[in-house]
ModelCIF file with pLDDT and N, C-alpha, C, O atoms, coordinates in Angstrom:
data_MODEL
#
_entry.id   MODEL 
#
_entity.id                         1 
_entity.type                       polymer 
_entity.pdbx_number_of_molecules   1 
#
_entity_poly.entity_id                      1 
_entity_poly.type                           'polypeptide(L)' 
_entity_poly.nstd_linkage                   no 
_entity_poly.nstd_monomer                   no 
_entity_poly.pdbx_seq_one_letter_code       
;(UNK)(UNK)(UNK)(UNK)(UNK)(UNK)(UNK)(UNK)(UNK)(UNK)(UNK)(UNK)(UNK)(UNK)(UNK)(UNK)
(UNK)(UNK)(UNK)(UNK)(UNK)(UNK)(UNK)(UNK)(UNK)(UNK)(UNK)(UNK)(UNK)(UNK)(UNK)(UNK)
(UNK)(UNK)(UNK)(UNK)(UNK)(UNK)(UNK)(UNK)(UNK)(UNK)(UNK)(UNK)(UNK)(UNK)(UNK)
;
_entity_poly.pdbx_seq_one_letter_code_can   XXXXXXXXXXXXXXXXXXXXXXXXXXXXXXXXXXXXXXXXXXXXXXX 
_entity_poly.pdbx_strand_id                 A 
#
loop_
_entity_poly_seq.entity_id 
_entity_poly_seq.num 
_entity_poly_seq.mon_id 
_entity_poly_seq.hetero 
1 1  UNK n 
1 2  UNK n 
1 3  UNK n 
1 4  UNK n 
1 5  UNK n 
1 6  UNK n 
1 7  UNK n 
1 8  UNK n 
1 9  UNK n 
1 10 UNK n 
1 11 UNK n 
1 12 UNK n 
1 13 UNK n 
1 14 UNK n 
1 15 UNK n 
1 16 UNK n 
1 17 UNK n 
1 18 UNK n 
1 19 UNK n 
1 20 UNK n 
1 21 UNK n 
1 22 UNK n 
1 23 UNK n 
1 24 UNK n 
1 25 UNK n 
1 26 UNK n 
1 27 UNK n 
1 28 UNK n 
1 29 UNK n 
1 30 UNK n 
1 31 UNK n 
1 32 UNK n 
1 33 UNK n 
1 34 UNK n 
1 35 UNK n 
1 36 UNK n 
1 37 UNK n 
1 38 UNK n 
1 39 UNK n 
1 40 UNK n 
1 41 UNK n 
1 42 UNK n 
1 43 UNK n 
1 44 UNK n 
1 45 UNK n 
1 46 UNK n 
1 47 UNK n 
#
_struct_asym.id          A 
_struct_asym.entity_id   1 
#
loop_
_ma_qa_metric.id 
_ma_qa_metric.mode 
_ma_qa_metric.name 
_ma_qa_metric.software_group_id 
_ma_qa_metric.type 
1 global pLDDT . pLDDT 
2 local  pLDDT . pLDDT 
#
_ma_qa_metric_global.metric_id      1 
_ma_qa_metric_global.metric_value   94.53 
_ma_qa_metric_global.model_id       1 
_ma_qa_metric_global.ordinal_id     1 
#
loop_
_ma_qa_metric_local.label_asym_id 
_ma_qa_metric_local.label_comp_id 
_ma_qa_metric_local.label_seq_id 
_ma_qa_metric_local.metric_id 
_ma_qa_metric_local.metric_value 
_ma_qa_metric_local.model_id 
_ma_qa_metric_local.ordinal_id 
A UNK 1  2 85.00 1 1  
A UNK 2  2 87.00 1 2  
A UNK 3  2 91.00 1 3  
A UNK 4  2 94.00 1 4  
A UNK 5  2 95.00 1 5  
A UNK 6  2 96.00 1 6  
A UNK 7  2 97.00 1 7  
A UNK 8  2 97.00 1 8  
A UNK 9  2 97.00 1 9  
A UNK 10 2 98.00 1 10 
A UNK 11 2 98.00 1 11 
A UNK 12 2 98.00 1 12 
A UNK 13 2 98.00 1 13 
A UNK 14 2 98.00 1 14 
A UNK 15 2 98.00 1 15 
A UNK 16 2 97.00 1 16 
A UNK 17 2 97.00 1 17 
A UNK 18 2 97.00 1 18 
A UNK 19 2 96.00 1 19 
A UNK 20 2 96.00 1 20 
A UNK 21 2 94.00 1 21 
A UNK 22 2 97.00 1 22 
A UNK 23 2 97.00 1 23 
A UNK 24 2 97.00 1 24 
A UNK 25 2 98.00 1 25 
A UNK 26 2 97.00 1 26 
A UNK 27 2 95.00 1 27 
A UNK 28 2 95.00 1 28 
A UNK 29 2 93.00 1 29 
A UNK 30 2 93.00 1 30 
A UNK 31 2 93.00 1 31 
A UNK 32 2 91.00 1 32 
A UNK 33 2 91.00 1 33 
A UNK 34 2 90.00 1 34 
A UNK 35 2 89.00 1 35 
A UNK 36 2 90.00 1 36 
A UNK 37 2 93.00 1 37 
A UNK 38 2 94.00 1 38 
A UNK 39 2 94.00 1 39 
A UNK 40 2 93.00 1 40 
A UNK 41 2 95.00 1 41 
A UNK 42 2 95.00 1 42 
A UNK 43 2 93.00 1 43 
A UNK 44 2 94.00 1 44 
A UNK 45 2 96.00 1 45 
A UNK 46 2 94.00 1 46 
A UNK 47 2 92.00 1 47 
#
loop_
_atom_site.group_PDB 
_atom_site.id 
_atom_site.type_symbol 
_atom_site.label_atom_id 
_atom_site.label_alt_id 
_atom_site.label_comp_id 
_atom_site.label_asym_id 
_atom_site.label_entity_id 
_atom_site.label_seq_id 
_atom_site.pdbx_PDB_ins_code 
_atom_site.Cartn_x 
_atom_site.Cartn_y 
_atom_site.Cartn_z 
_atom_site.occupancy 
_atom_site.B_iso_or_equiv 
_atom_site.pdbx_formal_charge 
_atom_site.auth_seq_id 
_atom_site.auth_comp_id 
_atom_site.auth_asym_id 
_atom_site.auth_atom_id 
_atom_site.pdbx_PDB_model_num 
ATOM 1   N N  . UNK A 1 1  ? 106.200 33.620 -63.648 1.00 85.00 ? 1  UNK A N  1 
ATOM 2   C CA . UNK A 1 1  ? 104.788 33.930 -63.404 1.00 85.00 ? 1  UNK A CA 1 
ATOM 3   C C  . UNK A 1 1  ? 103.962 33.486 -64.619 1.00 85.00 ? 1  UNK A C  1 
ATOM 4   O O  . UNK A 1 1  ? 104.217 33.946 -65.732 1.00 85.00 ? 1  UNK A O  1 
ATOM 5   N N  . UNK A 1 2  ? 102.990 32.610 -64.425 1.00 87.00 ? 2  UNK A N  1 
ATOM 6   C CA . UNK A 1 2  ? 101.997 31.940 -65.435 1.00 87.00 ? 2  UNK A CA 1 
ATOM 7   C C  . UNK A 1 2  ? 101.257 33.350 -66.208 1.00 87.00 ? 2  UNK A C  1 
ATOM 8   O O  . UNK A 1 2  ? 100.786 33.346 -67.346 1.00 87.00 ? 2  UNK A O  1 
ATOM 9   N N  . UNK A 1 3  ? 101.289 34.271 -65.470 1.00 91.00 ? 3  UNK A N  1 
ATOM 10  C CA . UNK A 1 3  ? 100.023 35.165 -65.580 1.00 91.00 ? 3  UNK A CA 1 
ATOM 11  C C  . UNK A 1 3  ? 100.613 35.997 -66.861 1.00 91.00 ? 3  UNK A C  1 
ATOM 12  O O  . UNK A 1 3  ? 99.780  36.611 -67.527 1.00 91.00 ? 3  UNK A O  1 
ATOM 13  N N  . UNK A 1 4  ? 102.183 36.072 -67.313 1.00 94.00 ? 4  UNK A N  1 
ATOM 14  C CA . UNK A 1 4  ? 102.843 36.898 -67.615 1.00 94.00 ? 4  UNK A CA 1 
ATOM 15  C C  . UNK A 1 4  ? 101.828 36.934 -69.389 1.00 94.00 ? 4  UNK A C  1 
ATOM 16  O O  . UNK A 1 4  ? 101.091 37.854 -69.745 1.00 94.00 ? 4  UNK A O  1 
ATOM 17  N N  . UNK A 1 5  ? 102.089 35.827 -70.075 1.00 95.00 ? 5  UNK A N  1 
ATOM 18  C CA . UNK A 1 5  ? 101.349 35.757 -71.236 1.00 95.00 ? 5  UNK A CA 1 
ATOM 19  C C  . UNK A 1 5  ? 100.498 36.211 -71.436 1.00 95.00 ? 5  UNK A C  1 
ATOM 20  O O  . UNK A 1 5  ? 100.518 37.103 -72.284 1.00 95.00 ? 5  UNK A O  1 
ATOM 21  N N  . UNK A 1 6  ? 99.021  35.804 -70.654 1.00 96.00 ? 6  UNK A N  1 
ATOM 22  C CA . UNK A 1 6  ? 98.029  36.957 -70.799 1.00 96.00 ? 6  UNK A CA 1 
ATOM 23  C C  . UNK A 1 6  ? 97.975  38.262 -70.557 1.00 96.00 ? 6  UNK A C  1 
ATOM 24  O O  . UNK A 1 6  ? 97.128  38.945 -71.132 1.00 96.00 ? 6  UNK A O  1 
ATOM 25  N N  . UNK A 1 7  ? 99.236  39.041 -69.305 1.00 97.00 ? 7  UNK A N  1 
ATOM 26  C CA . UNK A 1 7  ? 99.351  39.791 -69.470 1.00 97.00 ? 7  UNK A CA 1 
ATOM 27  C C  . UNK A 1 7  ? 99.616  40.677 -70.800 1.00 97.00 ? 7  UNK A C  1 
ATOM 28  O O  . UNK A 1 7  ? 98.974  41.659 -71.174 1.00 97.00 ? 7  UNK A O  1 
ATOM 29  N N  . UNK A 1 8  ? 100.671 40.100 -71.378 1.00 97.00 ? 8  UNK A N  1 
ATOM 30  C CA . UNK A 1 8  ? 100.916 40.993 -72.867 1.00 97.00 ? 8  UNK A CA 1 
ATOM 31  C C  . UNK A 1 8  ? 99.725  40.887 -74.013 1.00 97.00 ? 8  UNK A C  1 
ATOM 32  O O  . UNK A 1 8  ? 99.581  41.587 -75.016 1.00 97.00 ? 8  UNK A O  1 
ATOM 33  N N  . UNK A 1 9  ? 98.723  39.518 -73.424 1.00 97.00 ? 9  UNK A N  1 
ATOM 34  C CA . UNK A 1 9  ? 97.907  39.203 -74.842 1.00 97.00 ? 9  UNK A CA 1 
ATOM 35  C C  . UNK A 1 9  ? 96.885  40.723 -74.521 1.00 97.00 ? 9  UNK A C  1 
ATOM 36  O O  . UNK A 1 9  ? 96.625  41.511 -75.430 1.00 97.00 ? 9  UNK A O  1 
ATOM 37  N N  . UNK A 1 10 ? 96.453  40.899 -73.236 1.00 98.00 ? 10 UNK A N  1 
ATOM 38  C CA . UNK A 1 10 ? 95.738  41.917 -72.602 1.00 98.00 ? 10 UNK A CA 1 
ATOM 39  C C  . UNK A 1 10 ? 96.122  43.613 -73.183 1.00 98.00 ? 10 UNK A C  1 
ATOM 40  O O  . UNK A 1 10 ? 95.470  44.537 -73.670 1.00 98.00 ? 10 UNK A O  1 
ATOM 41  N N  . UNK A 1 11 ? 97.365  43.403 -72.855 1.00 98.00 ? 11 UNK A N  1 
ATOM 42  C CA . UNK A 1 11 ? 98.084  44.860 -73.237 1.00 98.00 ? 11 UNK A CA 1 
ATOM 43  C C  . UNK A 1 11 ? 97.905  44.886 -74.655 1.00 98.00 ? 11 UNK A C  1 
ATOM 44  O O  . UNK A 1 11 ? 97.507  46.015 -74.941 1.00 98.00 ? 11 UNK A O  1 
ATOM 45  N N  . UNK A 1 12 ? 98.012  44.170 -75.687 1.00 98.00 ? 12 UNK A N  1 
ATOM 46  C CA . UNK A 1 12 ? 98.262  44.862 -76.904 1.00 98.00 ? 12 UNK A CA 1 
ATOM 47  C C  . UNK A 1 12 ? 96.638  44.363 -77.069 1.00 98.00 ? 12 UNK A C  1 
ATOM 48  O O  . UNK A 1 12 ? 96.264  45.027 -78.036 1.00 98.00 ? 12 UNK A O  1 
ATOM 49  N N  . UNK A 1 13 ? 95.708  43.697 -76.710 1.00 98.00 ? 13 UNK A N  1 
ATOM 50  C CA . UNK A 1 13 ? 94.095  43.918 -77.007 1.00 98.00 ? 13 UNK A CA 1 
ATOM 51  C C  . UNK A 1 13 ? 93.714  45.280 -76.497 1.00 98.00 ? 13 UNK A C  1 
ATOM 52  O O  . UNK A 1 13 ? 93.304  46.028 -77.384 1.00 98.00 ? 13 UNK A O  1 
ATOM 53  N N  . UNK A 1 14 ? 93.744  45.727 -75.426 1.00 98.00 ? 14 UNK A N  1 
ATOM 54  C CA . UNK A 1 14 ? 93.828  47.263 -75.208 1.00 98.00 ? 14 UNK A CA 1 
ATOM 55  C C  . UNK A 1 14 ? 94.429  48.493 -75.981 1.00 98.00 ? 14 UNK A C  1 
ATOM 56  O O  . UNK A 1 14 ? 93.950  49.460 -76.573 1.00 98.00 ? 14 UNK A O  1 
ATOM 57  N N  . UNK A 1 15 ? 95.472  48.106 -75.759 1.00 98.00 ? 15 UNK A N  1 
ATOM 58  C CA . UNK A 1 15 ? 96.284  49.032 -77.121 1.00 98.00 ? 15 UNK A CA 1 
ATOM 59  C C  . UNK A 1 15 ? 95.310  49.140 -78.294 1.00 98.00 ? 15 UNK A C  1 
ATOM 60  O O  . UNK A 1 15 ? 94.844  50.182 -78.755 1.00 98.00 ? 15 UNK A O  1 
ATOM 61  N N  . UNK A 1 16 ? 95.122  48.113 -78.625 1.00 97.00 ? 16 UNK A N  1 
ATOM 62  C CA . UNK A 1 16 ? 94.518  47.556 -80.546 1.00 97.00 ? 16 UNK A CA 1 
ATOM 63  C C  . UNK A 1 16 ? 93.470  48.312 -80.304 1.00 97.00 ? 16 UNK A C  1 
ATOM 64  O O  . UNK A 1 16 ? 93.483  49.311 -81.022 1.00 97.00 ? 16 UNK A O  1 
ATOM 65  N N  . UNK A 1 17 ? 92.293  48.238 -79.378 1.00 97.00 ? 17 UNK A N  1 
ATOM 66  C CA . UNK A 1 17 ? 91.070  48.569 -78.775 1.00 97.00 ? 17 UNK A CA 1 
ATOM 67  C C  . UNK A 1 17 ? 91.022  50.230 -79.246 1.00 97.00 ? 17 UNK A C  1 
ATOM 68  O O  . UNK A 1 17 ? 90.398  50.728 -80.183 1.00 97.00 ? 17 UNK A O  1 
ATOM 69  N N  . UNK A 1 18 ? 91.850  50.839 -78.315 1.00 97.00 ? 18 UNK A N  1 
ATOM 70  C CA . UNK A 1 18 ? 92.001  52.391 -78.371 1.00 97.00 ? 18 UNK A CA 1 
ATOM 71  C C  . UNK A 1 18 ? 92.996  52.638 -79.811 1.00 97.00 ? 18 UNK A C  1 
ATOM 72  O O  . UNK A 1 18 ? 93.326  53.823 -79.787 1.00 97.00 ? 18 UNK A O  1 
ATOM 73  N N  . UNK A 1 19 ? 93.516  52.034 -80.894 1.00 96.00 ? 19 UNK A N  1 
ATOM 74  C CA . UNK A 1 19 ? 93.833  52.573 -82.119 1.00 96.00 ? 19 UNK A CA 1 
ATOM 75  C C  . UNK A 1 19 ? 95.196  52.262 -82.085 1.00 96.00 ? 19 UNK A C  1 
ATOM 76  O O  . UNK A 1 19 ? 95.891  52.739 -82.983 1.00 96.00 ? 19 UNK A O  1 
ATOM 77  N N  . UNK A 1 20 ? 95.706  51.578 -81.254 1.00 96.00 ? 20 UNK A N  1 
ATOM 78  C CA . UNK A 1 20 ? 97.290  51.412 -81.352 1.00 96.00 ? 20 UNK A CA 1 
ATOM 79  C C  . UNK A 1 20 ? 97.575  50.255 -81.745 1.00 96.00 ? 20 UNK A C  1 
ATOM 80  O O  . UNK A 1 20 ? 97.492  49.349 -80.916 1.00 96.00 ? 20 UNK A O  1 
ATOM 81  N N  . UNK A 1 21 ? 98.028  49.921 -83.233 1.00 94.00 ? 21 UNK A N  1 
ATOM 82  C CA . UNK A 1 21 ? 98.497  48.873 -83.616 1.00 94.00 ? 21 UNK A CA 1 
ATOM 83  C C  . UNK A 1 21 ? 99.975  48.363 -83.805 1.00 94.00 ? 21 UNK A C  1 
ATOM 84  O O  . UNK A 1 21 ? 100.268 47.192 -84.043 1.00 94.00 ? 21 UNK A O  1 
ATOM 85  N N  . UNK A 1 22 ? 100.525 49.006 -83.720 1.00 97.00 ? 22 UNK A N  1 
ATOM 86  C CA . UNK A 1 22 ? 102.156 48.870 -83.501 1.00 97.00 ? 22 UNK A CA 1 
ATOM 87  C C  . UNK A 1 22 ? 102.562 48.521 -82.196 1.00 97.00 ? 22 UNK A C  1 
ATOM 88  O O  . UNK A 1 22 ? 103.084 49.428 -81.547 1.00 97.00 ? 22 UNK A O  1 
ATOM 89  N N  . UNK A 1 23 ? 102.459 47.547 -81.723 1.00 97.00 ? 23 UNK A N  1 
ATOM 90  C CA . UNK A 1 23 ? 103.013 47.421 -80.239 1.00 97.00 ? 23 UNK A CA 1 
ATOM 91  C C  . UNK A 1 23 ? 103.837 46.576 -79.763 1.00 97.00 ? 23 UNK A C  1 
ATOM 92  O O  . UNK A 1 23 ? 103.567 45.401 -80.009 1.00 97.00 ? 23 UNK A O  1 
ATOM 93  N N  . UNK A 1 24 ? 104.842 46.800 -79.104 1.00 97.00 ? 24 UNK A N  1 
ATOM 94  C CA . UNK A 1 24 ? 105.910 46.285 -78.780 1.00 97.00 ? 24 UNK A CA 1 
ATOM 95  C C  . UNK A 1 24 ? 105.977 46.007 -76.744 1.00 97.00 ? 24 UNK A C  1 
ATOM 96  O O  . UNK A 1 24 ? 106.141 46.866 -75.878 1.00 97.00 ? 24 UNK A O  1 
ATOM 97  N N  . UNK A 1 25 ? 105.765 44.418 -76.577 1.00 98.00 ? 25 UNK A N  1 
ATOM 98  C CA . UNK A 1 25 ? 105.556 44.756 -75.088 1.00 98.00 ? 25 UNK A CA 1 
ATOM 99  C C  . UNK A 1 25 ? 107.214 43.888 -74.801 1.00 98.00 ? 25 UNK A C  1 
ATOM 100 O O  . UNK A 1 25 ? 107.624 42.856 -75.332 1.00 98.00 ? 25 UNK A O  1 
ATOM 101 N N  . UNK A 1 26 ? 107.819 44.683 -73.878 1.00 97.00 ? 26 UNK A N  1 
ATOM 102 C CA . UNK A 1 26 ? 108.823 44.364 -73.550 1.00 97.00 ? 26 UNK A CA 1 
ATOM 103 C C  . UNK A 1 26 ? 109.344 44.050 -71.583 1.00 97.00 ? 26 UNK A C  1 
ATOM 104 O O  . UNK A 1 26 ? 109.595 44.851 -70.683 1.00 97.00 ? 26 UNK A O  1 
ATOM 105 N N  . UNK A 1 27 ? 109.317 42.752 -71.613 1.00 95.00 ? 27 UNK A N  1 
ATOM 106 C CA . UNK A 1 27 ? 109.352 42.221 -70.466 1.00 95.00 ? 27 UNK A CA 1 
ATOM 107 C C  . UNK A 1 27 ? 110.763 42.565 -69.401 1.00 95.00 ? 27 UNK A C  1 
ATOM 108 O O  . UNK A 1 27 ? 111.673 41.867 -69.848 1.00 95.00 ? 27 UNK A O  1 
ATOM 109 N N  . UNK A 1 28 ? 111.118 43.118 -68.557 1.00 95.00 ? 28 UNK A N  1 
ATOM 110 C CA . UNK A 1 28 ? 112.343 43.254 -67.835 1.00 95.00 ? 28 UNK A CA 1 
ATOM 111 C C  . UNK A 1 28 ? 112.316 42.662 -66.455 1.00 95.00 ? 28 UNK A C  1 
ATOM 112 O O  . UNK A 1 28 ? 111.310 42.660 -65.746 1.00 95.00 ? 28 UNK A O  1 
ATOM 113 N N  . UNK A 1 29 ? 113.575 42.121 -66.089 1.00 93.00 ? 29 UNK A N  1 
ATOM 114 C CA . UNK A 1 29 ? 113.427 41.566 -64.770 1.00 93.00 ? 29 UNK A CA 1 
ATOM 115 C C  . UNK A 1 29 ? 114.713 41.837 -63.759 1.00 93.00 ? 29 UNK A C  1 
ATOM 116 O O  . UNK A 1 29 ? 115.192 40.974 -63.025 1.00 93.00 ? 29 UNK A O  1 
ATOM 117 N N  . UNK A 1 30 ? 115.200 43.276 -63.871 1.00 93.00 ? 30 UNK A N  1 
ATOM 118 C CA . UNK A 1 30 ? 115.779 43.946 -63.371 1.00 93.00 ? 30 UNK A CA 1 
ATOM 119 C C  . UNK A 1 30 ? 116.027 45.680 -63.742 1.00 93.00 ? 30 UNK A C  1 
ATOM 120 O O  . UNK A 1 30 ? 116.449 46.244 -64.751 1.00 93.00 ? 30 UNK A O  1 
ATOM 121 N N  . UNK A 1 31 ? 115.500 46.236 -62.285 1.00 93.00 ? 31 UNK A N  1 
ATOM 122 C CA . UNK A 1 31 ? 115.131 45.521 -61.138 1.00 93.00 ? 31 UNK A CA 1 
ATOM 123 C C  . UNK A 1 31 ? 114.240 44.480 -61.093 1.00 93.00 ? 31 UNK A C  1 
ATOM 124 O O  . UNK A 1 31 ? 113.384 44.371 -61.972 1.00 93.00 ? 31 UNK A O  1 
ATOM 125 N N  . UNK A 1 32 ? 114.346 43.506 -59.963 1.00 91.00 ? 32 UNK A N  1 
ATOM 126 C CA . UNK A 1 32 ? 113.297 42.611 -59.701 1.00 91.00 ? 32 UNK A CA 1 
ATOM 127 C C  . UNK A 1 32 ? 112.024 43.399 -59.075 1.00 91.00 ? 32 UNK A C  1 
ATOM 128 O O  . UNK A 1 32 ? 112.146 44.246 -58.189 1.00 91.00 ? 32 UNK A O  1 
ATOM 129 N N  . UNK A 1 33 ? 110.823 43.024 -59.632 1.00 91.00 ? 33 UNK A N  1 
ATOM 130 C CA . UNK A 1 33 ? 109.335 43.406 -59.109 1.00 91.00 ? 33 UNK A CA 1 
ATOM 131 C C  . UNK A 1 33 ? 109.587 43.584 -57.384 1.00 91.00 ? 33 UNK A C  1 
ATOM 132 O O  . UNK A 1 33 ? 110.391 42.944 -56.706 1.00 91.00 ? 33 UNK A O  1 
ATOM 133 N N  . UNK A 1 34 ? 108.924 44.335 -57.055 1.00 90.00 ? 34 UNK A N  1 
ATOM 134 C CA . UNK A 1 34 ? 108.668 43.958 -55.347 1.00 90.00 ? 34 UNK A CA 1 
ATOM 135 C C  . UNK A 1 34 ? 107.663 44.673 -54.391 1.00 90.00 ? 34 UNK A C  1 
ATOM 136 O O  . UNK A 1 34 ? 107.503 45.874 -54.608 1.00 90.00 ? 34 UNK A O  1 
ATOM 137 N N  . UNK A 1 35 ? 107.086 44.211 -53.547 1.00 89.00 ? 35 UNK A N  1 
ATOM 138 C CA . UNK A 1 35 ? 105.603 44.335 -53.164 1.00 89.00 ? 35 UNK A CA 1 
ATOM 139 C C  . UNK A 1 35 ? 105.479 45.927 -52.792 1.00 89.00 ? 35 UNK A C  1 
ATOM 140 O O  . UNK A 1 35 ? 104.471 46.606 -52.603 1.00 89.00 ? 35 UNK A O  1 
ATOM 141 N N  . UNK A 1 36 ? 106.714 46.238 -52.760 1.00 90.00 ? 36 UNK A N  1 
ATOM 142 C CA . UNK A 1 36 ? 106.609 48.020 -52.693 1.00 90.00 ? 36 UNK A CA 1 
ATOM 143 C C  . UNK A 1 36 ? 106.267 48.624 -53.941 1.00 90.00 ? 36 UNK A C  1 
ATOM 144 O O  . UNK A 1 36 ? 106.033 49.816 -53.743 1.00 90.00 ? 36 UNK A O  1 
ATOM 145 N N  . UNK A 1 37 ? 106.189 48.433 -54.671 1.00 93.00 ? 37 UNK A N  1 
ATOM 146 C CA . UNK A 1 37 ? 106.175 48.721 -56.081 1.00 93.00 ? 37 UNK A CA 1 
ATOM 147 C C  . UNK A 1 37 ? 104.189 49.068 -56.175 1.00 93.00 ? 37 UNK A C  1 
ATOM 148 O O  . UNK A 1 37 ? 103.695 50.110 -56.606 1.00 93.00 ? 37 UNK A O  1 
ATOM 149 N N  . UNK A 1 38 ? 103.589 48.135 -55.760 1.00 94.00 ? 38 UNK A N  1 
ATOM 150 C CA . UNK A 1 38 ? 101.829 48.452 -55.313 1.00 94.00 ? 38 UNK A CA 1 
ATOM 151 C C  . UNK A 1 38 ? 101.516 49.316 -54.908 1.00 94.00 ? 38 UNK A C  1 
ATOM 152 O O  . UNK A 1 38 ? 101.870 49.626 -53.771 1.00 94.00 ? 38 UNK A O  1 
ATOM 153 N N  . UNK A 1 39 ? 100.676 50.133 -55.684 1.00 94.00 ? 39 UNK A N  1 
ATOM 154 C CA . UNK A 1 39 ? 100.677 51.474 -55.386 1.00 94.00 ? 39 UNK A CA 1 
ATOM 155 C C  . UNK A 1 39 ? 99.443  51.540 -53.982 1.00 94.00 ? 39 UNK A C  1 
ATOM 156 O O  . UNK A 1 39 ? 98.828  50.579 -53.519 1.00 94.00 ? 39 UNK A O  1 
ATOM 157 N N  . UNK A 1 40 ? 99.361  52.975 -53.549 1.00 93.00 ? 40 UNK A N  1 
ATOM 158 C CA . UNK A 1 40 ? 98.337  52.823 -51.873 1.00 93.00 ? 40 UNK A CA 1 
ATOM 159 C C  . UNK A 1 40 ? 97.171  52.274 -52.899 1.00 93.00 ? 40 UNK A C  1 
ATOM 160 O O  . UNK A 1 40 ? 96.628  51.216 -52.579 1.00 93.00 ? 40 UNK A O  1 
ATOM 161 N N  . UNK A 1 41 ? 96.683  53.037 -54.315 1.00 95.00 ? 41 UNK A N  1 
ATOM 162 C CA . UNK A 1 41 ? 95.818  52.702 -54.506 1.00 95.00 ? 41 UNK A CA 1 
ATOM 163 C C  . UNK A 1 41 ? 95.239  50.626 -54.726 1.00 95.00 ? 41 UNK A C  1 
ATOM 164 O O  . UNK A 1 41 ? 94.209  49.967 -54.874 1.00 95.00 ? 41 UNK A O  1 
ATOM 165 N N  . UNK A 1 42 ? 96.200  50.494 -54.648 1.00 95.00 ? 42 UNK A N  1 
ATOM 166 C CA . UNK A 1 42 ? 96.422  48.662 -55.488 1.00 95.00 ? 42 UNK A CA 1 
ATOM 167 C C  . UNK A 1 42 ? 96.327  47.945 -53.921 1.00 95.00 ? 42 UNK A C  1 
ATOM 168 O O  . UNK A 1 42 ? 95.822  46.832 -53.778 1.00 95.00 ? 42 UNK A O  1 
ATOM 169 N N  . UNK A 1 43 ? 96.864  48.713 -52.805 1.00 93.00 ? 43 UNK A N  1 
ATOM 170 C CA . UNK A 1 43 ? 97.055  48.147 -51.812 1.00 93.00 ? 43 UNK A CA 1 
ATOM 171 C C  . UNK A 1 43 ? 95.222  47.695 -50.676 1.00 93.00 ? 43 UNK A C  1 
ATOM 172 O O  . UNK A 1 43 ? 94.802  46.755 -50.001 1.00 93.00 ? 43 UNK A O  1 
ATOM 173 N N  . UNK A 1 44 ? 94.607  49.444 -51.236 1.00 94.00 ? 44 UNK A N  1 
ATOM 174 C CA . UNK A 1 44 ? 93.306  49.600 -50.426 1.00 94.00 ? 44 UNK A CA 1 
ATOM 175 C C  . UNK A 1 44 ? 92.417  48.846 -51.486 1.00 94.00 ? 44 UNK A C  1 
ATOM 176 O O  . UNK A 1 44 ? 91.296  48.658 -51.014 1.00 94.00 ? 44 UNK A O  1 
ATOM 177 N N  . UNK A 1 45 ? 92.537  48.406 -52.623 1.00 96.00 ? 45 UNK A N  1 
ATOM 178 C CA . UNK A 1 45 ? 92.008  47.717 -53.347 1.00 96.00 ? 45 UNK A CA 1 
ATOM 179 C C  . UNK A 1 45 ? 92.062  46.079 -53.075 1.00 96.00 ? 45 UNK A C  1 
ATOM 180 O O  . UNK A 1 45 ? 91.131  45.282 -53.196 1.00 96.00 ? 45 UNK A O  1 
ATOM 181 N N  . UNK A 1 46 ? 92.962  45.907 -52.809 1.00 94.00 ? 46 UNK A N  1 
ATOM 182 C CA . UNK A 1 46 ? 93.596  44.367 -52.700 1.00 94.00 ? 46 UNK A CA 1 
ATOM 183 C C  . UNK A 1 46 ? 92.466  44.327 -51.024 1.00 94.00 ? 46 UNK A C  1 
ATOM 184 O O  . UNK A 1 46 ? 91.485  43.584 -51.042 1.00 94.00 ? 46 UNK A O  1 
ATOM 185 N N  . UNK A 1 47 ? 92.704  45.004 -49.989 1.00 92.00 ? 47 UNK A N  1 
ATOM 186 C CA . UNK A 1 47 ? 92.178  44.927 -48.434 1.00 92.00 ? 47 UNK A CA 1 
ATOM 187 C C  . UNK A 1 47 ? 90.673  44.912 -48.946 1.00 92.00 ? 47 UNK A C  1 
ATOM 188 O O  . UNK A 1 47 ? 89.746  44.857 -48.137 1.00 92.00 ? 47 UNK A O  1 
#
C-alpha cells in the first residue's frame, strides 16, 4: 500500500502535535488487514 508512508509520517506529526515525542510506529501484517476490520462507524462514513 503506497499510502502506508504517509500514514506513519501522519501518526508521529499527531503524536509530536499533542506532546509525544518518542514514537515508535510499528507496521504488522499478520493478521492480514480485512474489510471487516471497518468499523459501522468507517462503514456509514465511507456510504
Amino acid at each position: 500500500c503506497p499510502a502506508m508512508d504517509m500514514i506513519r509520517a501522519d501518526i508521529r506529526r499527531a503524536l509530536a502535535t499533542a506532546g509525544y515525542l518518542d514514537v515508535e510506529v510499528v507496521t504488522v501484517v499478520a493478521p492480514a488487514w480485512s474489510t471487516d476490520w471497518i468499523s459501522e462507524t468507517g462503514r456509514a462514513k465511507l456510504a
